[in-house]
Protein backbone atom coordinates (compact mmCIF):
# COMPACT_ATOMS: atom_id res chain seq x y z
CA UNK A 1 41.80 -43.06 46.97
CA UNK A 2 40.67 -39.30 46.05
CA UNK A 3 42.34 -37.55 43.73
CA UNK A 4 43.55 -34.71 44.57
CA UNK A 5 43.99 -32.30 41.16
CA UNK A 6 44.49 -28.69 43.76
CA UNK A 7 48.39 -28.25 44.17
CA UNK A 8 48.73 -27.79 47.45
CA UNK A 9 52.30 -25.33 46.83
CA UNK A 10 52.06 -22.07 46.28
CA UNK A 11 54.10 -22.27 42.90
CA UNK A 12 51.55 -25.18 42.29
CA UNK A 13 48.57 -23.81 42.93
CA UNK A 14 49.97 -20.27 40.62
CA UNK A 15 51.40 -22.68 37.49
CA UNK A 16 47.93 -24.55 37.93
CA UNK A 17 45.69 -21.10 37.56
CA UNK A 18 47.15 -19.44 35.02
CA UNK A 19 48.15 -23.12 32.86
CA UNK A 20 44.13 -23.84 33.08
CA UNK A 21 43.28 -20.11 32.50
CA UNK A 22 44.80 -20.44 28.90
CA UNK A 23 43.51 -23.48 28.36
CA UNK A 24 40.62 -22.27 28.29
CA UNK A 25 41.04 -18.90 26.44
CA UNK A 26 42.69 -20.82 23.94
CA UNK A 27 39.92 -23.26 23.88
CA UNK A 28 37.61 -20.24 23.24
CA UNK A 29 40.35 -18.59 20.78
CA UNK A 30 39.94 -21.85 18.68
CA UNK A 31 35.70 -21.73 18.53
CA UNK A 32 36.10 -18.19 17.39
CA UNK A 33 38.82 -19.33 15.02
CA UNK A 34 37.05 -22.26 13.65
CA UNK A 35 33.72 -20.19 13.06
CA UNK A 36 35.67 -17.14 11.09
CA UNK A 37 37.19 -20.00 8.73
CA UNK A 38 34.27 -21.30 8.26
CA UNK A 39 31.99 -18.39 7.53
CA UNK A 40 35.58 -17.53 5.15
CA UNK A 41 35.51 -20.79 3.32
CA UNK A 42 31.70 -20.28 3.05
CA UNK A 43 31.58 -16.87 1.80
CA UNK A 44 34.45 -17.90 -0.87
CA UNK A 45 33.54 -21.48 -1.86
CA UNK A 46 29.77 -20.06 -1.70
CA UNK A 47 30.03 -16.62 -3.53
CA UNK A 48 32.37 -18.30 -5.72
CA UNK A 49 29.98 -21.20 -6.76
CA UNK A 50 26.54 -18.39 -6.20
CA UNK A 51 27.89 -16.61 -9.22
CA UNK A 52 28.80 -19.39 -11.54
CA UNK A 53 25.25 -20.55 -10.89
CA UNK A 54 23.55 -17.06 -11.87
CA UNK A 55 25.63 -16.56 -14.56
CA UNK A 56 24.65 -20.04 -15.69
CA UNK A 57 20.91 -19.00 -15.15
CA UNK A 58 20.96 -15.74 -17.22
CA UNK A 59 22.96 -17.61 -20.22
CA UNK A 60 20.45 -20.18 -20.12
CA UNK A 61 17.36 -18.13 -19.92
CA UNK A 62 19.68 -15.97 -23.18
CA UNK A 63 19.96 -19.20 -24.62
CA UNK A 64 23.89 -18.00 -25.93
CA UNK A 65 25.71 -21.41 -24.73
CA UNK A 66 27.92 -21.51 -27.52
CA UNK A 67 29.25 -25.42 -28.41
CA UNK A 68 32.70 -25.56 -27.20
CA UNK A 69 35.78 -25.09 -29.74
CA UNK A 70 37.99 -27.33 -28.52
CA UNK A 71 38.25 -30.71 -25.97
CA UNK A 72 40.22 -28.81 -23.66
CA UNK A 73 37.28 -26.13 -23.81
CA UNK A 74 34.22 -28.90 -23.01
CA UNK A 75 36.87 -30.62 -19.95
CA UNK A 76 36.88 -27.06 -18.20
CA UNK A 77 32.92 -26.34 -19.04
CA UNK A 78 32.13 -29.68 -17.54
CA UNK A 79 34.28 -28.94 -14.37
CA UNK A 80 32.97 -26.01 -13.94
CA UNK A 81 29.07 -26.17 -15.24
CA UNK A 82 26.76 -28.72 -15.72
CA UNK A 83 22.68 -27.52 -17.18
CA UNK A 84 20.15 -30.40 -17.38
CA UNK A 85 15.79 -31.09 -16.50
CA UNK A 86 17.21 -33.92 -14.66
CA UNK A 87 19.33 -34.30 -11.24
CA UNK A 88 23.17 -34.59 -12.76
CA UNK A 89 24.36 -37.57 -11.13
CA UNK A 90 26.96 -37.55 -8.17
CA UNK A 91 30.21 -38.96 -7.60
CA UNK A 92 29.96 -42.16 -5.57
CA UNK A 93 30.98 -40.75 -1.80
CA UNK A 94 30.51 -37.59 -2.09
CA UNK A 95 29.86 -35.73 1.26
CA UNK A 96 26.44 -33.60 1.96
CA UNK A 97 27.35 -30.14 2.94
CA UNK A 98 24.50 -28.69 4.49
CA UNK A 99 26.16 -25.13 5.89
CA UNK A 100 27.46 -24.36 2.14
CA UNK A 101 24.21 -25.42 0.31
CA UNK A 102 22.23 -23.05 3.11
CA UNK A 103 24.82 -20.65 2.61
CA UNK A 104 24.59 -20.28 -1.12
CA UNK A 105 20.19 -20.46 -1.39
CA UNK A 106 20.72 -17.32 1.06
CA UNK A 107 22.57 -15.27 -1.12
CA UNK A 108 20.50 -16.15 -4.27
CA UNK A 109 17.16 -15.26 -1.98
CA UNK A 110 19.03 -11.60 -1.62
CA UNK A 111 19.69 -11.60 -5.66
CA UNK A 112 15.75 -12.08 -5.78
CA UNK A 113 16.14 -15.78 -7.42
CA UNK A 114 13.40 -17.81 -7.23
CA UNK A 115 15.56 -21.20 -5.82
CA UNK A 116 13.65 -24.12 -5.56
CA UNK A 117 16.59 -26.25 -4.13
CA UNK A 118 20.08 -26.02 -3.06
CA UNK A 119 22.59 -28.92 -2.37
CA UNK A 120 25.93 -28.90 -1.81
CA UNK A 121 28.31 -31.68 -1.97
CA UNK A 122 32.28 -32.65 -1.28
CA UNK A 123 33.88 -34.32 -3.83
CA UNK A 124 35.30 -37.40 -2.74
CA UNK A 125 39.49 -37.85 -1.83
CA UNK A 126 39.80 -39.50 -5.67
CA UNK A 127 37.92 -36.42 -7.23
CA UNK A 128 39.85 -33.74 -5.12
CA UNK A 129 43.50 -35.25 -5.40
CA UNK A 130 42.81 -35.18 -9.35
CA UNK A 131 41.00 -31.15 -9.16
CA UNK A 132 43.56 -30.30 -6.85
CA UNK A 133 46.14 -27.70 -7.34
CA UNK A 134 49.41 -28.16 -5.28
CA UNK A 135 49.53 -24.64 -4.32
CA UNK A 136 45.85 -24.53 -3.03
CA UNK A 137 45.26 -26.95 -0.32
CA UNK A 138 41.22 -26.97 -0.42
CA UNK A 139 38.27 -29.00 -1.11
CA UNK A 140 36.94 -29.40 -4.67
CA UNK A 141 32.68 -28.86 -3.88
CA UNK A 142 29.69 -29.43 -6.65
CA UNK A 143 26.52 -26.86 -6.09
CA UNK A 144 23.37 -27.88 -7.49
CA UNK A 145 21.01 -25.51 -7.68
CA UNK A 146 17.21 -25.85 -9.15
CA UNK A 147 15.61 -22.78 -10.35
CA UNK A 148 12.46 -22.84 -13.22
CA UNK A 149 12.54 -26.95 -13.08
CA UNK A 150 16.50 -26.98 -14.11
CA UNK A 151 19.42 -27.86 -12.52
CA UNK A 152 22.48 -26.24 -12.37
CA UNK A 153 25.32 -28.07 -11.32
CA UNK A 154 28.64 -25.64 -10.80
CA UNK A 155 32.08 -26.57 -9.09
CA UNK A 156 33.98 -24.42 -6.27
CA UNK A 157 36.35 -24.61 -3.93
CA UNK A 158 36.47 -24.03 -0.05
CA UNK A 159 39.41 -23.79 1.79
CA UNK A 160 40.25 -26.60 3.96
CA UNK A 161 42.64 -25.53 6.75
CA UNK A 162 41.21 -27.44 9.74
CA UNK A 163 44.33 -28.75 10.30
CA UNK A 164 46.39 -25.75 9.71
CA UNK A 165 44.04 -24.17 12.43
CA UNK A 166 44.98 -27.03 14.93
CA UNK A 167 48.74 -26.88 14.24
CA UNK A 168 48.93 -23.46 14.56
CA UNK A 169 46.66 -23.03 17.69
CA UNK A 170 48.93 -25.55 19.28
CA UNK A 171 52.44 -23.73 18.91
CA UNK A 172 50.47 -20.52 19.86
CA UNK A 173 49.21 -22.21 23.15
CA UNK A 174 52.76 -23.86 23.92
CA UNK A 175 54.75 -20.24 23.15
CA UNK A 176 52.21 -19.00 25.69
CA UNK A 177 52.68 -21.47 28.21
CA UNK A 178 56.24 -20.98 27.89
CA UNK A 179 56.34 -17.00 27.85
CA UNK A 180 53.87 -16.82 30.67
CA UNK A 181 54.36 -20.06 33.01
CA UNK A 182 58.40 -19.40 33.02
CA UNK A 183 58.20 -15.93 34.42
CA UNK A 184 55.67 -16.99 36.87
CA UNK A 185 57.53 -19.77 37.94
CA UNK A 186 59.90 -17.77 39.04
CA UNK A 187 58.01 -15.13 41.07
CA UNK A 188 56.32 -17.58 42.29
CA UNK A 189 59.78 -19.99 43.46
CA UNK A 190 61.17 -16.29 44.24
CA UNK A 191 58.21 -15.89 46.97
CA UNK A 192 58.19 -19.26 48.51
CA UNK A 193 61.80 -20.53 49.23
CA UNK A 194 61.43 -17.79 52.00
CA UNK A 195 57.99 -18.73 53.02
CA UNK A 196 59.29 -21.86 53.57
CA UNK A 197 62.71 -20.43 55.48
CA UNK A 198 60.18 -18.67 57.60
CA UNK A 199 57.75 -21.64 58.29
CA UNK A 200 60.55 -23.80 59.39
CA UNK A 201 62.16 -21.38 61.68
CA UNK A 202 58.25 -20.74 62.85
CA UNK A 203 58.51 -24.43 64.14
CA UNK A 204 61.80 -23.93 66.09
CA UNK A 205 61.17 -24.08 69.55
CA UNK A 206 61.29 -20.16 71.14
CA UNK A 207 63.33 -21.55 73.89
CA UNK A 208 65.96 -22.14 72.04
CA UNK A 209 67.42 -18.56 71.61
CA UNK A 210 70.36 -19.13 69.88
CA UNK A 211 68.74 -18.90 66.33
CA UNK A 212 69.91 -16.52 63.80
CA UNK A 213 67.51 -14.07 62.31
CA UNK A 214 66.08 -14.83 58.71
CA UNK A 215 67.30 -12.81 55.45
CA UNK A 216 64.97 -10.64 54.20
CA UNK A 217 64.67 -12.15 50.73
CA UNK A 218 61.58 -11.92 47.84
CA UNK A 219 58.89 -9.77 46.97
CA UNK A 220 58.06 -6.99 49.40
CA UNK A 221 55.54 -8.56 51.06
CA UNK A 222 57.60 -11.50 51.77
CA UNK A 223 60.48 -9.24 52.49
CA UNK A 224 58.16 -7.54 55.32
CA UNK A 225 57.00 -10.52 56.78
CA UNK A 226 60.35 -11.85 57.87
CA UNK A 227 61.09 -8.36 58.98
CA UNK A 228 58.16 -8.72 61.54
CA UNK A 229 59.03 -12.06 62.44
CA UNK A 230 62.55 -11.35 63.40
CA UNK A 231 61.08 -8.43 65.73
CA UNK A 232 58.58 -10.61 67.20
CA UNK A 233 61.06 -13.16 67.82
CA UNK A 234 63.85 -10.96 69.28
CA UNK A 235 61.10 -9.88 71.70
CA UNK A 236 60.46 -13.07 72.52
CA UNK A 237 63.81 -14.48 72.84
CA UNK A 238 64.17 -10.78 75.34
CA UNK A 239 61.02 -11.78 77.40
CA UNK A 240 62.88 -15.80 78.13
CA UNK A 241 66.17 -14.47 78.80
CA UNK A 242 64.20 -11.84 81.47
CA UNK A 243 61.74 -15.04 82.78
CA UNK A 244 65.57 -16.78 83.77
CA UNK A 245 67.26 -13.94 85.34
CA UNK A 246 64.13 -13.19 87.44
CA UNK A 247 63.93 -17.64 88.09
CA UNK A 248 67.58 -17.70 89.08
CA UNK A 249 67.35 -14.82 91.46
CA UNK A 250 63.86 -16.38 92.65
CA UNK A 251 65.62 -19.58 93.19
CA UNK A 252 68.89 -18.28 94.82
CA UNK A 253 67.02 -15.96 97.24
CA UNK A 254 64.32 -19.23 98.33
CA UNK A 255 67.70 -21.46 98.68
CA UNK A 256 69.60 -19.34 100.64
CA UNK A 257 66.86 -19.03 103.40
CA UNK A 258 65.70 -23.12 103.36
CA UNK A 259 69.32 -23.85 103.56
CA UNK A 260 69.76 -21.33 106.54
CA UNK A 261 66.27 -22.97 108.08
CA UNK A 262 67.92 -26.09 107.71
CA UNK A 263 70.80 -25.39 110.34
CA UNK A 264 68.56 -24.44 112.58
CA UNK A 265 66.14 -27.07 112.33
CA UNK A 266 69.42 -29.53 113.08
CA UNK A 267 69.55 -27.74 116.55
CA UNK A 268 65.74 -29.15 117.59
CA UNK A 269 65.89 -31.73 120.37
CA UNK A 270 62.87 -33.69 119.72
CA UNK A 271 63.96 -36.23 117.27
CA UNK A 272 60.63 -36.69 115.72
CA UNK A 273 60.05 -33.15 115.13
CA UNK A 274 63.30 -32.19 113.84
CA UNK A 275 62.67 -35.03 111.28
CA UNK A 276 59.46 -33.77 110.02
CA UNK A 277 60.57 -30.41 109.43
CA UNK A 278 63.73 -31.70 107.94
CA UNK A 279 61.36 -33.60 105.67
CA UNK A 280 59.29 -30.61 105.02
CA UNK A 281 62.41 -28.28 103.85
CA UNK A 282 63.89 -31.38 101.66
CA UNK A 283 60.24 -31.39 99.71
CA UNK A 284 60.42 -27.31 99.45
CA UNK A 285 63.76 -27.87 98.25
CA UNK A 286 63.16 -30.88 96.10
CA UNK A 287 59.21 -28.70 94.28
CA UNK A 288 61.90 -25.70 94.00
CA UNK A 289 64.46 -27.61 92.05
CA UNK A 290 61.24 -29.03 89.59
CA UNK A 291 59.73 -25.93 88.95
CA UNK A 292 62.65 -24.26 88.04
CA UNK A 293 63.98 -27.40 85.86
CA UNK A 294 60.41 -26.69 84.44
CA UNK A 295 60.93 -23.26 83.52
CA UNK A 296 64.01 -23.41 82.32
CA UNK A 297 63.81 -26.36 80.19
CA UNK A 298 64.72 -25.71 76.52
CA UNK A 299 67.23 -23.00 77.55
CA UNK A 300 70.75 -23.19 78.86
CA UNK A 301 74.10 -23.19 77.70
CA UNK A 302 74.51 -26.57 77.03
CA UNK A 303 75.79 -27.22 73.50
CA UNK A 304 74.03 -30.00 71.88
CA UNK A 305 75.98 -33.25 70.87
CA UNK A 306 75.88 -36.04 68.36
CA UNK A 307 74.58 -38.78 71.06
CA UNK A 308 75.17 -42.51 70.76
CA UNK A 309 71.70 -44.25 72.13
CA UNK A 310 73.14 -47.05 72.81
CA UNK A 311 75.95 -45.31 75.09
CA UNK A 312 73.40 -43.27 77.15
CA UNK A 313 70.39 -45.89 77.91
CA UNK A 314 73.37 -48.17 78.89
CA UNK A 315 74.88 -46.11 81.71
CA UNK A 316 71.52 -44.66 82.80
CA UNK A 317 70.16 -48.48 83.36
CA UNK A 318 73.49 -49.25 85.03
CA UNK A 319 73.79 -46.18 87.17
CA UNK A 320 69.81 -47.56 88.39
CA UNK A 321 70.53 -50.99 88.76
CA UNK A 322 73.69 -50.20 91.07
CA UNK A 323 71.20 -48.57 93.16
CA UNK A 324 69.39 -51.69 93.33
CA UNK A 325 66.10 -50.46 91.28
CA UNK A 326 64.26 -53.06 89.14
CA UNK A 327 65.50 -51.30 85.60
CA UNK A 328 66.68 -53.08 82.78
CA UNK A 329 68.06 -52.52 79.02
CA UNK A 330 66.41 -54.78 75.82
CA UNK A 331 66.27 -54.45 72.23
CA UNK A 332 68.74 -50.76 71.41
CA UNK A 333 69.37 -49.81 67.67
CA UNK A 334 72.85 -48.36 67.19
CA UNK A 335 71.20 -44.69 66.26
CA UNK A 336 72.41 -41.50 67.11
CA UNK A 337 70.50 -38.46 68.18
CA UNK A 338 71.77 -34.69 68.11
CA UNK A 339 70.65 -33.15 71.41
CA UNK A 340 72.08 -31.84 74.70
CA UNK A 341 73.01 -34.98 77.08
CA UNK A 342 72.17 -33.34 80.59
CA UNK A 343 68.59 -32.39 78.95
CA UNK A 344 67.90 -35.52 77.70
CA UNK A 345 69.41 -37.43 80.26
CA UNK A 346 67.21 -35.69 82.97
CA UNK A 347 63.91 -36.10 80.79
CA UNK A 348 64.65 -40.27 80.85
CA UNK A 349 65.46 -40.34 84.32
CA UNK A 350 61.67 -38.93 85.22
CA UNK A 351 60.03 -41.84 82.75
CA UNK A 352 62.83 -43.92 84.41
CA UNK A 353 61.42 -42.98 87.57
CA UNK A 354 57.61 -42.79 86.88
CA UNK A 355 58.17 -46.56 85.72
CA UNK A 356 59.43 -47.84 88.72
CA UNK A 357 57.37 -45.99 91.29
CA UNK A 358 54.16 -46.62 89.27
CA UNK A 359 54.55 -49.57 87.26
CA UNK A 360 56.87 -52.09 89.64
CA UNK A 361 59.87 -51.59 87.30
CA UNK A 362 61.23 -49.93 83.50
CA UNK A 363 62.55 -51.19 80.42
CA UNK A 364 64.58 -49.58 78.07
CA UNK A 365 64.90 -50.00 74.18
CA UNK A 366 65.29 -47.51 71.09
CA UNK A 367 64.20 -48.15 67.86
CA UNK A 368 64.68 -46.66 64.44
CA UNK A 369 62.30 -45.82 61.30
CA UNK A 370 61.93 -43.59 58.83
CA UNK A 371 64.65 -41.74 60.27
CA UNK A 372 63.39 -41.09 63.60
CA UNK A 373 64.71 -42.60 66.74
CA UNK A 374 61.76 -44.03 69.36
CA UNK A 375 63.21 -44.19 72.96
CA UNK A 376 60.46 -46.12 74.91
CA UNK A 377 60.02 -46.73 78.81
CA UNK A 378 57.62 -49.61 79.73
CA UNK A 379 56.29 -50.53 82.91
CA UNK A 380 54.31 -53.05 84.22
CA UNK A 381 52.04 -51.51 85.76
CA UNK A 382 47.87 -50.97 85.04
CA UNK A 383 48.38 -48.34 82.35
CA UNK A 384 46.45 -44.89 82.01
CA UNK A 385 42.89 -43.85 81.21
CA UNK A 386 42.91 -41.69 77.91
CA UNK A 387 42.11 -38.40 80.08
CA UNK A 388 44.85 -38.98 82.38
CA UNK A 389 47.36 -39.49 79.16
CA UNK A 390 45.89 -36.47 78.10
CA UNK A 391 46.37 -34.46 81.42
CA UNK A 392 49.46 -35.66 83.06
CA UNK A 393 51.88 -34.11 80.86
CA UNK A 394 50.41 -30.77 81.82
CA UNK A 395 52.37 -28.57 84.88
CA UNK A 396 51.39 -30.39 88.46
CA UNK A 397 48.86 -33.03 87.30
CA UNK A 398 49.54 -36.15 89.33
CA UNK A 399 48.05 -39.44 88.88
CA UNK A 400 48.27 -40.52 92.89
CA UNK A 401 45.88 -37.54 93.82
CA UNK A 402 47.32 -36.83 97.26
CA UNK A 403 49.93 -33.91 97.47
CA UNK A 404 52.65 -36.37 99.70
CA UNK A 405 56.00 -36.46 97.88
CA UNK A 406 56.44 -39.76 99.35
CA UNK A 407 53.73 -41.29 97.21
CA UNK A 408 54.24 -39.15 94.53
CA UNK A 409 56.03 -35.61 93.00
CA UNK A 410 55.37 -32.61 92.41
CA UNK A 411 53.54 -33.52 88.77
CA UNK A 412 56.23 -31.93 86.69
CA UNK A 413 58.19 -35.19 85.64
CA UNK A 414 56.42 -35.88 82.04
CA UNK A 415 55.69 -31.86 82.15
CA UNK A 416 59.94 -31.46 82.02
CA UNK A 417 60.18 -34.64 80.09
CA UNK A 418 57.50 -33.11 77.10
CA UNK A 419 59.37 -29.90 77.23
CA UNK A 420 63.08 -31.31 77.03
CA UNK A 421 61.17 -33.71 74.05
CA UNK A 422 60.36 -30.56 72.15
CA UNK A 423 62.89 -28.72 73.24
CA UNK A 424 64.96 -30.81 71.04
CA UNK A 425 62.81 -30.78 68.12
CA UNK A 426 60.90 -34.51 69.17
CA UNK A 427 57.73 -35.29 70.99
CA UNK A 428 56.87 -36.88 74.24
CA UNK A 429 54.25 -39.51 73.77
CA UNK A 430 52.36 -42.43 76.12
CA UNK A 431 50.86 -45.49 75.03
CA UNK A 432 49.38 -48.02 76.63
CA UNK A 433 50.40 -51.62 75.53
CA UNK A 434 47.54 -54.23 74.74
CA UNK A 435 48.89 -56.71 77.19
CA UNK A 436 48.92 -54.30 79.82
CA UNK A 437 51.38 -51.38 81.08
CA UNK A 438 52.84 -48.31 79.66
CA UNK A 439 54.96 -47.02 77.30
CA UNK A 440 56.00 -43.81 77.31
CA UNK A 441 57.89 -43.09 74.55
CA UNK A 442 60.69 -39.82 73.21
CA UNK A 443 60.83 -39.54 69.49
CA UNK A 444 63.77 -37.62 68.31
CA UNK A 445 65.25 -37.38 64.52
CA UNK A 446 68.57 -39.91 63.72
CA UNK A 447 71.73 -37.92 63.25
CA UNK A 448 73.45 -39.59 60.48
């Protein structure tokens, strides 16, 4: 499974940015940090300890070490300086400090001291808790330093405020996040609840043209956006409702003259002519009636209702097997759908149909996951190559190649039957079935 770290939200992929963006400024703000205390504790502890040691050196080479006057006097002196031809000896665990003993030799290189050595150590927890004063929280350090074949050992202290550093960088870094990410959030939530407004009204089918236009809401951008998606829609909605004036006259002025054609064509003596032509008018009238359902599916006045599945495949298989067609009902969840019952009526019939005339005879059943409702068709009949599933949902694509009505339609059953499908915001889909037929199948979301 790949992870997937990129939000894939706008607010997401914002909150991300600018959350890793001061991650890593404060990651860089802490380096910087860390080296300035350290060069500070170094040039403190160091300069500290660099001028015990020379003024060590010039009383030594004066010779003026006085004996101490008092215990108290010799505690502090050996605390604080220690002169001997021999390496003093070291508390057991102290720490080498490298940076501080390079630190200090550099300094007494600049005073023009000949340094033949320079260590550095860290006293050990025991040593510092007992050197340690409560109002200083540092590190208690011994500098030895050889110059002239002696050793002189001084104390110092460097601060120790690692810690600190870290506790400190950490509030900094969460007041950030919380005075930056906040306000962001918001811009961000302030930009995207109508981005999402418009994506799901971008979705809505433009037949249906009884949809309200959006508020223009959030940044200007945004706000100009939904202002040119309103327009476009309007103009679309203005170019449908033109498309089924122009259809209705169109289908008025062809009926009025077929029906007028028909009367006349009763009035023919020869039998088997007047049939034909009766039969030729009845399959203008019938390719008429299709391509207009075509066009105009999606549109209408017909309000949409909450639709009991069980209810409607139950009189549709009746109302077929009263007519004596090989149709029959099995497995139907009790689901409801909310679409227009004409519509959706008329887009089963044509499976309905299909199944019988194709595949010897139709099944009915609904089923019910994930809160969509599956209305599925089978037939028994040889099933569909995967071009012709891919092609006979398109306007006038037939399976039975010929153009004769008798052995087939006009090829706008499934065409209708997709558009009514999307019409009422599902999907038209066929499947073939392993053991052989087809399923053709409407998925439509469950009304609660």
């Amino acid at each position: 499974m790949k992870l997937r770290l990129w939000p894939r939200s706008l607010i997401g992929q914002l909150v991300f940015a600018v959350a890793v963006m001061l991650f890593v400024a404060q990651a860089i703000n802490f380096v910087l940090l860390s080296r300035g205390m350290k060069q500070q504790a170094l040039a403190h502890g160091g300069g500290m300890a660099v001028a015990r040691v020379i003024d060590a050196i010039e009383r030594d080479r004066r010779g003026d070490f006085r004996r101490p006057q008092s215990d108290e006097e010799a505690r502090e002196r050996a605390q604080k300086l220690q002169i001997s031809d021999t390496m003093p000896p070291l508390p057991v665990g102290a720490t080498p400090l490298p940076d501080l003993a390079k630190y200090v030799r550099g300094l007494l290189d600049e005073t023009n001291i000949q340094v033949e050595s320079v260590d550095a150590w860290a006293l050990p927890l025991r040593e510092r808790q007992r050197l340690r004063r409560p109002e200083f929280p540092d590190r208690a350090v011994v500098v030895v330093a050889k110059v002239d074949g002696r050793y002189f050992a001084v104390r110092s202290r460097i601060a120790a405020g690692g810690n600190r550093l870290q506790g400190f960088l950490v509030w900094q870094t969460l007041s950030l996040y919380l005075l930056l990410l906040v306000p962001i959030m918001f811009i961000a939530w302030r930009a995207a609840r109508p981005l999402r407004d418009l994506t799901r009204a971008a979705r809505v089918n433009p037949a249906l043209r009884d949809a309200e236009p959006l508020d223009e809401e959030g940044p200007s951008d945004v706000r100009d956006l939904i202002a040119a998606f309103n327009a476009y829609r309007a103009r679309i909605s203005t170019m449908l409702s033109d498309k089924d004036r122009m259809l209705g006259a169109v289908g008025h002025d062809l009926r009025t003259p077929l029906a007028s054609l028909r009367v006349r064509v009763e009035q023919v003596d020869d039998d088997r002519l007047r049939d034909k032509m009766i039969a030729s008018i009845e399959e203008m009238t019938a390719m008429l009636s299709d391509i207009l359902a075509l066009a105009r599916s999606g549109a209408g006045t017909e309000a949409k209702e909450r639709i009991p599945l069980r209810e409607l495949v139950g009189e549709l298989v009746a109302d077929y097997q009263e007519r004596g067609k090989d149709v029959a009902m099995e497995d139907v969840a009790g689901v409801n759908v909310l679409a227009r019952p004409m519509l959706l009526k008329r887009a089963l019939r044509n499976l309905t149909d299909n199944a019988v005339a194709y595949g010897l005879r139709a099944r009915l059943s609904v089923t019910a996951e994930a809160g969509r409702a599956r209305i599925i068709v089978s037939d028994d009949g040889s099933g569909l190559t995967e071009e012709q599933i891919r092609t006979l949902v398109e306007p006038f694509a037939r399976g039975e190649q010929s153009r004769n009505r008798a052995t087939g339609g006009a090829g706008l059953g499934l065409s209708i039957a997709r558009d009514i499908a999307e019409g009422e915001g599902g999907a038209l889909t066929l499947h073939n079935r392993s053991g052989g037929g087809l399923d053709a199948i409407i998925e439509l979301p469950v009304q609660a």
